[in-house]
N, C-alpha and C. Protein backbone atom coordinates (compact mmCIF):
# COMPACT_ATOMS: atom_id res chain seq x y z
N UNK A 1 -13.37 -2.69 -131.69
CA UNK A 1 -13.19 -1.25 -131.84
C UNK A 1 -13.02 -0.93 -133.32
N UNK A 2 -13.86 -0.06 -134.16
CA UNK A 2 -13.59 0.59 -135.24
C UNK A 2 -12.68 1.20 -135.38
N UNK A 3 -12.03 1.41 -136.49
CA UNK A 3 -10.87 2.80 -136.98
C UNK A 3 -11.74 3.80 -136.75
N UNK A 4 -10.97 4.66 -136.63
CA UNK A 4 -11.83 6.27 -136.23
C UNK A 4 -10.72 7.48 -137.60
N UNK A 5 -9.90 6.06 -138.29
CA UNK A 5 -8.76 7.04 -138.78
C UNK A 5 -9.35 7.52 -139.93
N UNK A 6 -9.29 9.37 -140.23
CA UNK A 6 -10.37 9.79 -141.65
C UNK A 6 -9.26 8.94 -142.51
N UNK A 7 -10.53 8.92 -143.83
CA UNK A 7 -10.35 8.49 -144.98
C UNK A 7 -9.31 6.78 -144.80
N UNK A 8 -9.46 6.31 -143.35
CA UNK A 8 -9.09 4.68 -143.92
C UNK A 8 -10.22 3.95 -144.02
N UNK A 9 -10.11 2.63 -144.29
CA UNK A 9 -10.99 2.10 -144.35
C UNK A 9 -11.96 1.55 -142.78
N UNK A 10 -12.98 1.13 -142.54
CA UNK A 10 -13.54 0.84 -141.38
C UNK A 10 -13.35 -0.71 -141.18
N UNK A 11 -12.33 -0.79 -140.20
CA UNK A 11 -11.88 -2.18 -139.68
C UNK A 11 -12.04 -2.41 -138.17
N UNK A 12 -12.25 -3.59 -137.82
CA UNK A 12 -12.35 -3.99 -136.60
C UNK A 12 -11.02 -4.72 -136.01
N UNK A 13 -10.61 -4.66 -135.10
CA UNK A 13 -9.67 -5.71 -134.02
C UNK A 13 -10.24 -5.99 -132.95
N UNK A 14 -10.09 -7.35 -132.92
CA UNK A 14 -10.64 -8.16 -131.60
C UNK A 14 -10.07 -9.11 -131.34
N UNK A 15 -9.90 -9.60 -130.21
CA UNK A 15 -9.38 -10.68 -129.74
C UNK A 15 -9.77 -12.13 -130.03
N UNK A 16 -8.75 -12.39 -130.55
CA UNK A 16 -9.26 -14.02 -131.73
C UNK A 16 -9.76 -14.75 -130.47
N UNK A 17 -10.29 -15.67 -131.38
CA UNK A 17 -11.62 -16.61 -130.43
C UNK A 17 -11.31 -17.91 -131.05
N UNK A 18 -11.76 -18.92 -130.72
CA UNK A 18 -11.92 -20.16 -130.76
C UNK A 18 -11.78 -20.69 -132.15
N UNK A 19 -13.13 -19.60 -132.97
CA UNK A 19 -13.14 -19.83 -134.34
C UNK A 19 -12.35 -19.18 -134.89
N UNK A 20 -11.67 -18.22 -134.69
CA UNK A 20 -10.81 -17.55 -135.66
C UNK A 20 -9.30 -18.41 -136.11
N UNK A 21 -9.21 -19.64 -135.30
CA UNK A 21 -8.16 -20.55 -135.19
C UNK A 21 -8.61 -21.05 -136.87
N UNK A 22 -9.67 -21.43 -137.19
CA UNK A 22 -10.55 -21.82 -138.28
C UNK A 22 -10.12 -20.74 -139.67
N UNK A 23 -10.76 -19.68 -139.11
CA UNK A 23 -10.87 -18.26 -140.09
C UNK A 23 -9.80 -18.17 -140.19
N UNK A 24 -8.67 -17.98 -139.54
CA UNK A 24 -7.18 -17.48 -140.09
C UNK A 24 -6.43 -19.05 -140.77
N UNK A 25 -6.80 -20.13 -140.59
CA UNK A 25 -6.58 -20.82 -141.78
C UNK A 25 -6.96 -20.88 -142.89
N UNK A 26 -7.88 -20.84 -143.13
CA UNK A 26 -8.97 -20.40 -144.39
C UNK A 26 -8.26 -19.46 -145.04
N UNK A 27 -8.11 -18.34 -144.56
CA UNK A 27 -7.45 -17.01 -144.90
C UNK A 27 -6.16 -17.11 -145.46
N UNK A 28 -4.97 -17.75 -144.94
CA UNK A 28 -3.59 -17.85 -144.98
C UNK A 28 -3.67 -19.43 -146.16
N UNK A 29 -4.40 -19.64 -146.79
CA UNK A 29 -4.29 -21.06 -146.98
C UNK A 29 -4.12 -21.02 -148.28
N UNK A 30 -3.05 -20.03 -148.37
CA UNK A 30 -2.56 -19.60 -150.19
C UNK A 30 -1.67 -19.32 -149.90
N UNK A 31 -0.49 -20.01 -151.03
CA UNK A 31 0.51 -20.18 -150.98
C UNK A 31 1.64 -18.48 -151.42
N UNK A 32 0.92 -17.50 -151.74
CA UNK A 32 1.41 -16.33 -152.20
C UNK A 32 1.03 -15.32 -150.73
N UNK A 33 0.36 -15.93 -149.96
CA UNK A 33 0.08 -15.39 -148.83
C UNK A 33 1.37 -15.94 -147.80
N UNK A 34 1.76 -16.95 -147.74
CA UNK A 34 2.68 -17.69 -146.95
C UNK A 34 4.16 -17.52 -147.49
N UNK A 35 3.99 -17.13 -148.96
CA UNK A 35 5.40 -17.09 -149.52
C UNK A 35 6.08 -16.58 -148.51
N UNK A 36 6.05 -15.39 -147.68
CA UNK A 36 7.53 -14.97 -146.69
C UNK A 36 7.36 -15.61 -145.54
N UNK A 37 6.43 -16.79 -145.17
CA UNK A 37 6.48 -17.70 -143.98
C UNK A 37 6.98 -19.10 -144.64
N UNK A 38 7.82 -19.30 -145.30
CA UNK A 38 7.69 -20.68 -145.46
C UNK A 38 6.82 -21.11 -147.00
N UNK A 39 6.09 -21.01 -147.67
CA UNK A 39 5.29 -20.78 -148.80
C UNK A 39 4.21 -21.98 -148.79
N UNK A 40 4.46 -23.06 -147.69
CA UNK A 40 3.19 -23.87 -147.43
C UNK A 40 1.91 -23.29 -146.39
N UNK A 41 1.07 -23.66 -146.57
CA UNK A 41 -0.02 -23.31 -145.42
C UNK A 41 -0.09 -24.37 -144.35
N UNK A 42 -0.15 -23.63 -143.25
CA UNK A 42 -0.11 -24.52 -142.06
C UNK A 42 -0.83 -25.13 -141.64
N UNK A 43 -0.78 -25.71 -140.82
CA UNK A 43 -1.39 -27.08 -140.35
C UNK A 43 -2.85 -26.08 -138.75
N UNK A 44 -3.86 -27.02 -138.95
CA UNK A 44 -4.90 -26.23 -138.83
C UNK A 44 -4.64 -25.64 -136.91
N UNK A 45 -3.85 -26.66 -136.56
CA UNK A 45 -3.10 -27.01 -134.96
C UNK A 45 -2.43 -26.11 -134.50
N UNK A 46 -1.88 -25.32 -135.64
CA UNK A 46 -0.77 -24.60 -135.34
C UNK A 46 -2.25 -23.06 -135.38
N UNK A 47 -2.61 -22.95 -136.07
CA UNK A 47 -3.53 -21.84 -135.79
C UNK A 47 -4.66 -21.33 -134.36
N UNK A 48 -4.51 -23.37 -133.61
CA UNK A 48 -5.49 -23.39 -132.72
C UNK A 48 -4.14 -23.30 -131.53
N UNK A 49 -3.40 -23.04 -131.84
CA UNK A 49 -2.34 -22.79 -130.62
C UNK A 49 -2.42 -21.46 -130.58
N UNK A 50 -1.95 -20.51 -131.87
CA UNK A 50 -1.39 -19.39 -132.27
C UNK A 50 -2.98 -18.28 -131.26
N UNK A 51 -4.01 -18.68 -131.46
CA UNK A 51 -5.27 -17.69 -131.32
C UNK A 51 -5.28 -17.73 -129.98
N UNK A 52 -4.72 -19.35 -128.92
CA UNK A 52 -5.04 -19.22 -127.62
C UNK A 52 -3.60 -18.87 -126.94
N UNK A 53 -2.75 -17.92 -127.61
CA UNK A 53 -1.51 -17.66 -127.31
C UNK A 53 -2.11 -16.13 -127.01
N UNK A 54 -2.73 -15.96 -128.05
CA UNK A 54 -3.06 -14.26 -128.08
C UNK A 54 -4.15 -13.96 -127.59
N UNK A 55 -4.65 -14.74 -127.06
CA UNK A 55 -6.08 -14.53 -125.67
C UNK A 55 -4.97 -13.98 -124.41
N UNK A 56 -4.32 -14.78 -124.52
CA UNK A 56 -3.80 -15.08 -123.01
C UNK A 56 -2.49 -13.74 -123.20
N UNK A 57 -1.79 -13.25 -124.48
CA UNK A 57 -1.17 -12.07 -124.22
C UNK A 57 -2.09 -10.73 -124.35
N UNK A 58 -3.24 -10.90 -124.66
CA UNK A 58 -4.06 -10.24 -124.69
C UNK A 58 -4.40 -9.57 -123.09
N UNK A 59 -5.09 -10.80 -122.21
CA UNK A 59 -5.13 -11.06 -120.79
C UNK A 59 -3.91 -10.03 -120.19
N UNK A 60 -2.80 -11.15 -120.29
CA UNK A 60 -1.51 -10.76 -119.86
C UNK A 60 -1.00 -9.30 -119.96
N UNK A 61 -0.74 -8.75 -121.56
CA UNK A 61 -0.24 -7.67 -121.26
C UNK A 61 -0.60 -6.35 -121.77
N UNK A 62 -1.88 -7.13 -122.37
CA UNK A 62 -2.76 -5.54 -122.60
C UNK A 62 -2.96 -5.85 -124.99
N UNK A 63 -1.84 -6.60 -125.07
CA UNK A 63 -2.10 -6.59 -126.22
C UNK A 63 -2.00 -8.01 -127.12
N UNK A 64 -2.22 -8.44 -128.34
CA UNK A 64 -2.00 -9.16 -129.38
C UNK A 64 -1.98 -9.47 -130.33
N UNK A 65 -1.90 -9.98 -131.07
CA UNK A 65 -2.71 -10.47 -132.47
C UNK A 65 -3.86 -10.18 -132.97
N UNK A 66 -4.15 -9.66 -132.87
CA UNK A 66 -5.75 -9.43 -133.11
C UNK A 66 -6.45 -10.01 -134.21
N UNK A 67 -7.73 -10.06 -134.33
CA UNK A 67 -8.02 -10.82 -135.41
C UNK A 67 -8.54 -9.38 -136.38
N UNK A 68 -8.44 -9.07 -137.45
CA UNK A 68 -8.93 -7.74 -138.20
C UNK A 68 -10.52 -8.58 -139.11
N UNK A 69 -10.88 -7.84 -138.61
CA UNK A 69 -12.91 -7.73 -139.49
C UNK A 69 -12.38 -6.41 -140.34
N UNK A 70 -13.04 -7.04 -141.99
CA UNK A 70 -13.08 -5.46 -142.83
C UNK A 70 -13.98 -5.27 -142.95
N UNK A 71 -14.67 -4.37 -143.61
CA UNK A 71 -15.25 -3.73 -144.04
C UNK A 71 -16.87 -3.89 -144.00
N UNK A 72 -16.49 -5.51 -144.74
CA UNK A 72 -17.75 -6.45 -144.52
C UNK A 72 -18.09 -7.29 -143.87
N UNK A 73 -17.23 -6.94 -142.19
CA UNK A 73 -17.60 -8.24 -141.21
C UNK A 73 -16.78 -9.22 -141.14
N UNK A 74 -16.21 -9.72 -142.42
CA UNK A 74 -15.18 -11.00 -142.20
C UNK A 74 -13.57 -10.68 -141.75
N UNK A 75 -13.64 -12.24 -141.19
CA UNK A 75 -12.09 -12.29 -141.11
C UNK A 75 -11.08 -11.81 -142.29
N UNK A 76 -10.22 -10.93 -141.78
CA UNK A 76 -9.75 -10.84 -143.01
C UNK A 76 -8.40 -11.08 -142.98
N UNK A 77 -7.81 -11.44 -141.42
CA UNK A 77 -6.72 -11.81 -141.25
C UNK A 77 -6.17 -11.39 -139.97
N UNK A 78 -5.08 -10.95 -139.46
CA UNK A 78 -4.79 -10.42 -137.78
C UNK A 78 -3.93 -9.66 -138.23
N UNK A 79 -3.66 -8.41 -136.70
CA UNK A 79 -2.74 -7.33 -136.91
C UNK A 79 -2.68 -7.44 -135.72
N UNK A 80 -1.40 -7.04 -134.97
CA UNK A 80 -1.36 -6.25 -133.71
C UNK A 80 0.41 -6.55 -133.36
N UNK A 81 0.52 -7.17 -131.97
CA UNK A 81 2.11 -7.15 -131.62
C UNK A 81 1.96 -8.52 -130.86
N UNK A 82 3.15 -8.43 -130.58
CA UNK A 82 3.51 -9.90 -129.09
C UNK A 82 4.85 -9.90 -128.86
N UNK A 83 5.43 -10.62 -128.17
CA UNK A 83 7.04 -10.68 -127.27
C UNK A 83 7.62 -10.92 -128.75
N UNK A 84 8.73 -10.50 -129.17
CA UNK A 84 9.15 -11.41 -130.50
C UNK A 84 9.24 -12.94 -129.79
N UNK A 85 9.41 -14.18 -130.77
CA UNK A 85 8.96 -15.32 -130.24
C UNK A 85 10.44 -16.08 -130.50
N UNK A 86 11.72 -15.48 -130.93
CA UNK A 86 12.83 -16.46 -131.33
C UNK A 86 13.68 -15.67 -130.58
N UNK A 87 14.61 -17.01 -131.18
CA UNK A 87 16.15 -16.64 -130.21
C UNK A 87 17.29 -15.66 -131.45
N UNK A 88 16.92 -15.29 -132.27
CA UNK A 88 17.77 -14.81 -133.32
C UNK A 88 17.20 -13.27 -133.04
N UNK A 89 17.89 -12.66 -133.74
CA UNK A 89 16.70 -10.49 -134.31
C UNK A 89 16.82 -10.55 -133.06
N UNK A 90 15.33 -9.70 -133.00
CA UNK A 90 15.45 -8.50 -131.90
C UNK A 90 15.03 -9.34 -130.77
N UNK A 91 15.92 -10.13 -129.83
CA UNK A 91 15.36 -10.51 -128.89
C UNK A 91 15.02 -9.51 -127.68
N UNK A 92 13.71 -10.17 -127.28
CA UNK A 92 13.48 -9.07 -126.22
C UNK A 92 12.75 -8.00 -126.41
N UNK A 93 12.47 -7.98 -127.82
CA UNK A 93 11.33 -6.62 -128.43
C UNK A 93 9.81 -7.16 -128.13
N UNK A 94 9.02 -6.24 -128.35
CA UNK A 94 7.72 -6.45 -129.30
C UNK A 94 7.67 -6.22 -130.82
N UNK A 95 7.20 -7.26 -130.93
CA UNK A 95 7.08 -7.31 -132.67
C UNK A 95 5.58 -7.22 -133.01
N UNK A 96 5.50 -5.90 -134.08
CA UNK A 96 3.94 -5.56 -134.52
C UNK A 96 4.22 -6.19 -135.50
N UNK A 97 3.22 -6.65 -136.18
CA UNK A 97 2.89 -8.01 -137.27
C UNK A 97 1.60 -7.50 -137.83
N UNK A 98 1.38 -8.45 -138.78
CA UNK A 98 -0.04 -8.07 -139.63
C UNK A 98 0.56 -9.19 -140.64
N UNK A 99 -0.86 -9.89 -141.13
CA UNK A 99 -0.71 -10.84 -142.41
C UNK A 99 -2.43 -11.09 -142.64
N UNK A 100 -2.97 -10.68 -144.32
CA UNK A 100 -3.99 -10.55 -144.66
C UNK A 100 -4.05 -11.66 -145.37
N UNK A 101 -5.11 -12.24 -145.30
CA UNK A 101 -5.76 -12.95 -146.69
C UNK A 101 -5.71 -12.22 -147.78
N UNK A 102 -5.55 -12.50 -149.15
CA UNK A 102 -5.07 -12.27 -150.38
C UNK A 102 -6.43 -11.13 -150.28
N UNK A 103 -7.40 -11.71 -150.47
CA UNK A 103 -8.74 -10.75 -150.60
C UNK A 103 -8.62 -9.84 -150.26
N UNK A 104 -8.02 -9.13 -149.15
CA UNK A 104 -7.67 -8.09 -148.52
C UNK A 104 -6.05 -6.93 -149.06
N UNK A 105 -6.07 -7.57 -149.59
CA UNK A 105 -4.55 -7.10 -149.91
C UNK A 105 -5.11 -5.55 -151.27
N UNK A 106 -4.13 -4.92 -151.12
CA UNK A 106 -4.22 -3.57 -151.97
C UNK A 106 -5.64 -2.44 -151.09
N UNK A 107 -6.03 -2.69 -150.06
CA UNK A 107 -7.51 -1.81 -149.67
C UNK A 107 -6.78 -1.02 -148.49
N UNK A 108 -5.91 -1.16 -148.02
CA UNK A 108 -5.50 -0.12 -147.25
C UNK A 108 -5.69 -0.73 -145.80
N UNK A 109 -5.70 -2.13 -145.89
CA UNK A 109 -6.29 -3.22 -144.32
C UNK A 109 -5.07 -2.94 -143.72
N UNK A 110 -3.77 -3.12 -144.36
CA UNK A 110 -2.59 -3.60 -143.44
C UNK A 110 -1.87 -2.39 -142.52
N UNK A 111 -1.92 -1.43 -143.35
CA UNK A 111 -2.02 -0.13 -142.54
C UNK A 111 -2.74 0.55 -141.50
N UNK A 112 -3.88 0.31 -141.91
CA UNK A 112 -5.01 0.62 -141.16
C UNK A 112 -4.88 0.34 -139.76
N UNK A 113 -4.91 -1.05 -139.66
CA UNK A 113 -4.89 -2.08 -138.82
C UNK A 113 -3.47 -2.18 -137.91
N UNK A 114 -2.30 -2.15 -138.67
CA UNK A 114 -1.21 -1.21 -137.99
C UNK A 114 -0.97 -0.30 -137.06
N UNK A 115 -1.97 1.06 -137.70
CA UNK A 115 -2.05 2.09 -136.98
C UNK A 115 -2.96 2.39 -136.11
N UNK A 116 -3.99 1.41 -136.26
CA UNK A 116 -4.95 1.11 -134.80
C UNK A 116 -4.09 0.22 -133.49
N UNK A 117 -3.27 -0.70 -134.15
CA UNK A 117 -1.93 -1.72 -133.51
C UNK A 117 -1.21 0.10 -132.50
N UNK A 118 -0.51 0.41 -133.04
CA UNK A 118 0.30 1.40 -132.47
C UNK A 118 -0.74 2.19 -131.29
N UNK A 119 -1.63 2.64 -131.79
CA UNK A 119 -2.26 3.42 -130.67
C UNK A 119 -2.73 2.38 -129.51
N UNK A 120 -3.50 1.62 -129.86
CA UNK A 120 -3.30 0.28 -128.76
C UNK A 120 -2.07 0.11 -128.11
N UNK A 121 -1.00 0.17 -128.31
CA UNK A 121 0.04 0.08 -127.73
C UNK A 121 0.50 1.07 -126.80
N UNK A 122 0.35 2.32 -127.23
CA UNK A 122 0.67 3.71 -127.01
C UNK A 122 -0.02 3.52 -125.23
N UNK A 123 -1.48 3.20 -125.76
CA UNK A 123 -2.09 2.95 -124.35
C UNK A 123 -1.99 2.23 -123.52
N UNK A 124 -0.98 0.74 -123.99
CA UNK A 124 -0.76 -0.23 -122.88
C UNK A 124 0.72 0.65 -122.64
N UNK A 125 1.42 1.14 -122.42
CA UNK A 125 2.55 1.77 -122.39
C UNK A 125 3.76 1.79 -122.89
N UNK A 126 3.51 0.64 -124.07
CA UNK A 126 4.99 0.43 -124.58
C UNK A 126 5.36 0.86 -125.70
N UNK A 127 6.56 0.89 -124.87
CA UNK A 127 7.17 2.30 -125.54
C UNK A 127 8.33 2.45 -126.86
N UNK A 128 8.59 0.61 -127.24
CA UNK A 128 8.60 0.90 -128.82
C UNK A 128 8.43 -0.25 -129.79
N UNK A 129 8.76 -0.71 -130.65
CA UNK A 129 8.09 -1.48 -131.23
C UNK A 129 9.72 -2.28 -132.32
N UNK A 130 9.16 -3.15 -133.12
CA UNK A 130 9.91 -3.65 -134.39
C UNK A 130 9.03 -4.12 -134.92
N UNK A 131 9.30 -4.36 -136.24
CA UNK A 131 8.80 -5.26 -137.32
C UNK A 131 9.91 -6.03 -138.25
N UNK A 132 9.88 -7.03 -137.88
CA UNK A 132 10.96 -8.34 -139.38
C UNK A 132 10.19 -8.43 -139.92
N UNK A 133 10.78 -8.32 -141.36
CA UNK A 133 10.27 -8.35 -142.33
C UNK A 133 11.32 -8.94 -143.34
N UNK A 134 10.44 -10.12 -144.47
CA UNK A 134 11.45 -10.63 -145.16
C UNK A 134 11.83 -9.45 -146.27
N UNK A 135 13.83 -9.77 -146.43
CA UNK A 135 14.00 -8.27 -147.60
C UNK A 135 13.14 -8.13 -148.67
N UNK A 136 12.78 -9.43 -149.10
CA UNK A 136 11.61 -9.36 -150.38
C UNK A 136 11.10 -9.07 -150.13
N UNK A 137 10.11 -8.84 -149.17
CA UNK A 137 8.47 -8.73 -148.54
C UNK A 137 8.28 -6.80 -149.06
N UNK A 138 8.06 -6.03 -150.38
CA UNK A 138 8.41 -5.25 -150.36
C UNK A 138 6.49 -4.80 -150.02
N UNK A 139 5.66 -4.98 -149.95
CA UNK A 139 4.35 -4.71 -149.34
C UNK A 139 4.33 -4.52 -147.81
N UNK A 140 5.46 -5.40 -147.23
CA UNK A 140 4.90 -4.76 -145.86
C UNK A 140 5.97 -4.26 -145.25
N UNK A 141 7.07 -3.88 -146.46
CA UNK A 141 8.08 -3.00 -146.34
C UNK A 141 7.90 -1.69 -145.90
N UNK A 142 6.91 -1.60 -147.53
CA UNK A 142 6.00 0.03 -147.36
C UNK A 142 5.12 -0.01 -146.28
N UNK A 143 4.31 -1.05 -145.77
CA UNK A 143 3.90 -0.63 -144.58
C UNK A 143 4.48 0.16 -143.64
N UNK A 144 5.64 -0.87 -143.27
CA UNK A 144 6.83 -0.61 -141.91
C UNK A 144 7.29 1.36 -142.47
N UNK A 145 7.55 1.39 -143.67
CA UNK A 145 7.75 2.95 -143.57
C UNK A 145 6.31 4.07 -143.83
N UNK A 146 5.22 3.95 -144.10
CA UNK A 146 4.25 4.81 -143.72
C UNK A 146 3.86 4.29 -142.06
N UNK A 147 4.22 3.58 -141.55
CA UNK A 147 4.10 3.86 -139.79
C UNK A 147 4.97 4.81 -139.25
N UNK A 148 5.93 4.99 -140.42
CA UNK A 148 7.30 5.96 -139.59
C UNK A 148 8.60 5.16 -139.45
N UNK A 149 8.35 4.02 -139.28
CA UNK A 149 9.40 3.24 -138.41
C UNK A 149 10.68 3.03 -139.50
N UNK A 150 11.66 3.16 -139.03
CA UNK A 150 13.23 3.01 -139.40
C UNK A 150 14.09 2.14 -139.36
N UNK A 151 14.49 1.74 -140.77
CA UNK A 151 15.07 0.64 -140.96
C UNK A 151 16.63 0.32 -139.93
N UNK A 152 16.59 -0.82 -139.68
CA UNK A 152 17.67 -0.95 -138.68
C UNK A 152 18.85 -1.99 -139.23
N UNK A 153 18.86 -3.20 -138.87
CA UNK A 153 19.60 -3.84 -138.57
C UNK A 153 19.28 -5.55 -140.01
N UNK A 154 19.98 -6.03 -140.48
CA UNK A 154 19.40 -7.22 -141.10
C UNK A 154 19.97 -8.22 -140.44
N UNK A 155 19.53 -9.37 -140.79
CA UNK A 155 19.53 -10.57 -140.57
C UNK A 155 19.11 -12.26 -140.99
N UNK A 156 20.22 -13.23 -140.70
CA UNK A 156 19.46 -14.28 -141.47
C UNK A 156 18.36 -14.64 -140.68
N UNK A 157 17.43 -15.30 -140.97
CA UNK A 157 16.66 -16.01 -140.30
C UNK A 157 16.73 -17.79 -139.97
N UNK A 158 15.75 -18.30 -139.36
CA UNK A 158 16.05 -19.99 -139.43
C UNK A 158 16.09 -20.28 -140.98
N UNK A 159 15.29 -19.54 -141.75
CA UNK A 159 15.47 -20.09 -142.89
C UNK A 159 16.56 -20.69 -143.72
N UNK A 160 16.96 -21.13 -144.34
CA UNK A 160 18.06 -21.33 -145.24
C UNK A 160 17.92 -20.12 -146.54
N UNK A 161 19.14 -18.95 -146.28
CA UNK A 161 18.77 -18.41 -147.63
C UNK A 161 18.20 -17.09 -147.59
N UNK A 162 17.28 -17.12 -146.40
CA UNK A 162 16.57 -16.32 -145.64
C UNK A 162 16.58 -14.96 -145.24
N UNK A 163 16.83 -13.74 -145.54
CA UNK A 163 17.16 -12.70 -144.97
C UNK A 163 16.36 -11.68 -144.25
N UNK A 164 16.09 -11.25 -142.69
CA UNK A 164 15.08 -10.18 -142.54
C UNK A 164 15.60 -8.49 -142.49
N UNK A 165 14.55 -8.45 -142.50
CA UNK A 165 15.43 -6.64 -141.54
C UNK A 165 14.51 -6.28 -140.88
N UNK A 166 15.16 -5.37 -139.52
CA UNK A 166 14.02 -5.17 -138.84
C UNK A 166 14.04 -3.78 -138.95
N UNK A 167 12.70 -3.09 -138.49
CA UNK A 167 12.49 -1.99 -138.76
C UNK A 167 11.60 -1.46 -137.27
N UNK A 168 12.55 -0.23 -136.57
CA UNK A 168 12.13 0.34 -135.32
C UNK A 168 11.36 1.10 -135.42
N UNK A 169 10.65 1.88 -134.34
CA UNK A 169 9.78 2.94 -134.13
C UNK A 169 9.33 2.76 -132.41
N UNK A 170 9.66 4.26 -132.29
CA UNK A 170 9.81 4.77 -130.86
C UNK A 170 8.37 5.11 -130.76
N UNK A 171 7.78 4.98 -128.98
CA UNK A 171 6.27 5.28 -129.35
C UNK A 171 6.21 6.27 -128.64
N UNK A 172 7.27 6.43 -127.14
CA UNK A 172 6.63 7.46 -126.36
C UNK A 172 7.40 8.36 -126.77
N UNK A 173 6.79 9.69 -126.05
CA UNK A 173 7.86 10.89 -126.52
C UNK A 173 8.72 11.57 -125.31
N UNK A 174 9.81 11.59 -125.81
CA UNK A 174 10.93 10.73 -125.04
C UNK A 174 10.32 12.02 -123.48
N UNK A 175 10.03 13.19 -123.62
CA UNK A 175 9.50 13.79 -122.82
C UNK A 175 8.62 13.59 -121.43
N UNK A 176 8.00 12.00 -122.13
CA UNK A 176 6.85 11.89 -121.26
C UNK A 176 8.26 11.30 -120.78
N UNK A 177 9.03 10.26 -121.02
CA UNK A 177 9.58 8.67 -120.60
C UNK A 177 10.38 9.32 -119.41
């Protein structure tokens, strides 16, 4: 599905595939890209788990990870949501996510791709969202606030040192709920 949003850029989300286990290593396999995961690039195993996790929540509950195509067709990295996946933060949420390959960074992908994330959601019915985000992470800080969403609560993470915060946003209106 294309953005339809005026004046963003024209991006695709689709449901990662086999190869995108491939493509999103390639992509993430810089260390300024990973800095708020850890700052190594992962192991190629962990990507071929991660893509057939998000088939199957895809299947399951209407949404996932998606893999984002820009402009020019390529991988350019994934956006979308999933169960949060730890026992710490917001257990029990959905967590919308997004992480670009460097190439992509400054064009308006992470937003974009965000706000195609939310309306996807809107339509599977759920009805609100989070994002952790490391306190440094001040790029997808500004994301989390041009979606709207409101800073909440912080927290350490597994990390050592580590600090997140998460940031809410309500989707339905409380009218319909």
């Amino acid at each position: 599905m294309s953005t339809v949003l005026p004046g963003a850029p024209a991006l695709q989300l689709r449901v990662p595939t086999d190869e995108d286990a491939l493509a999103w290593h390639r992509a993430f396999d810089d260390p300024e890209v990973m800095k708020f995961f850890g700052g190594m690039p992962e192991e190629i195993s962990l990507y071929e788990e991660l893509t057939a996790r998000q088939r199957r929540f895809d299947a399951e509950l209407g949404y996932c990870l998606w893999t984002v195509l820009g402009e020019d067709g390529e991988v350019a990295g994934f956006a979308g949501a999933q169960p949060w996946p730890r026992d710490f933060g917001p257990v029990g949420e959905i967590e919308i996510g997004w992480r670009l390959a460097r190439s992509a960074w400054g064009r308006g992908y992470a937003t974009t791709a965000a706000r195609l994330t939310l309306e996807r959601l809107r339509a599977a019915g759920v009805e609100r969202v989070v994002a952790v985000i490391d306190v440094a992470n001040e790029r997808s800080i500004a994301v989390a606030r041009r979606l709207g969403m409101e800073r909440a609560e912080t927290f350490p993470t597994a990390r050592p040192g580590q600090e997140a915060v998460c940031y809410r946003l309500t989707l339905t209106d409380r009218a319909e709920a």
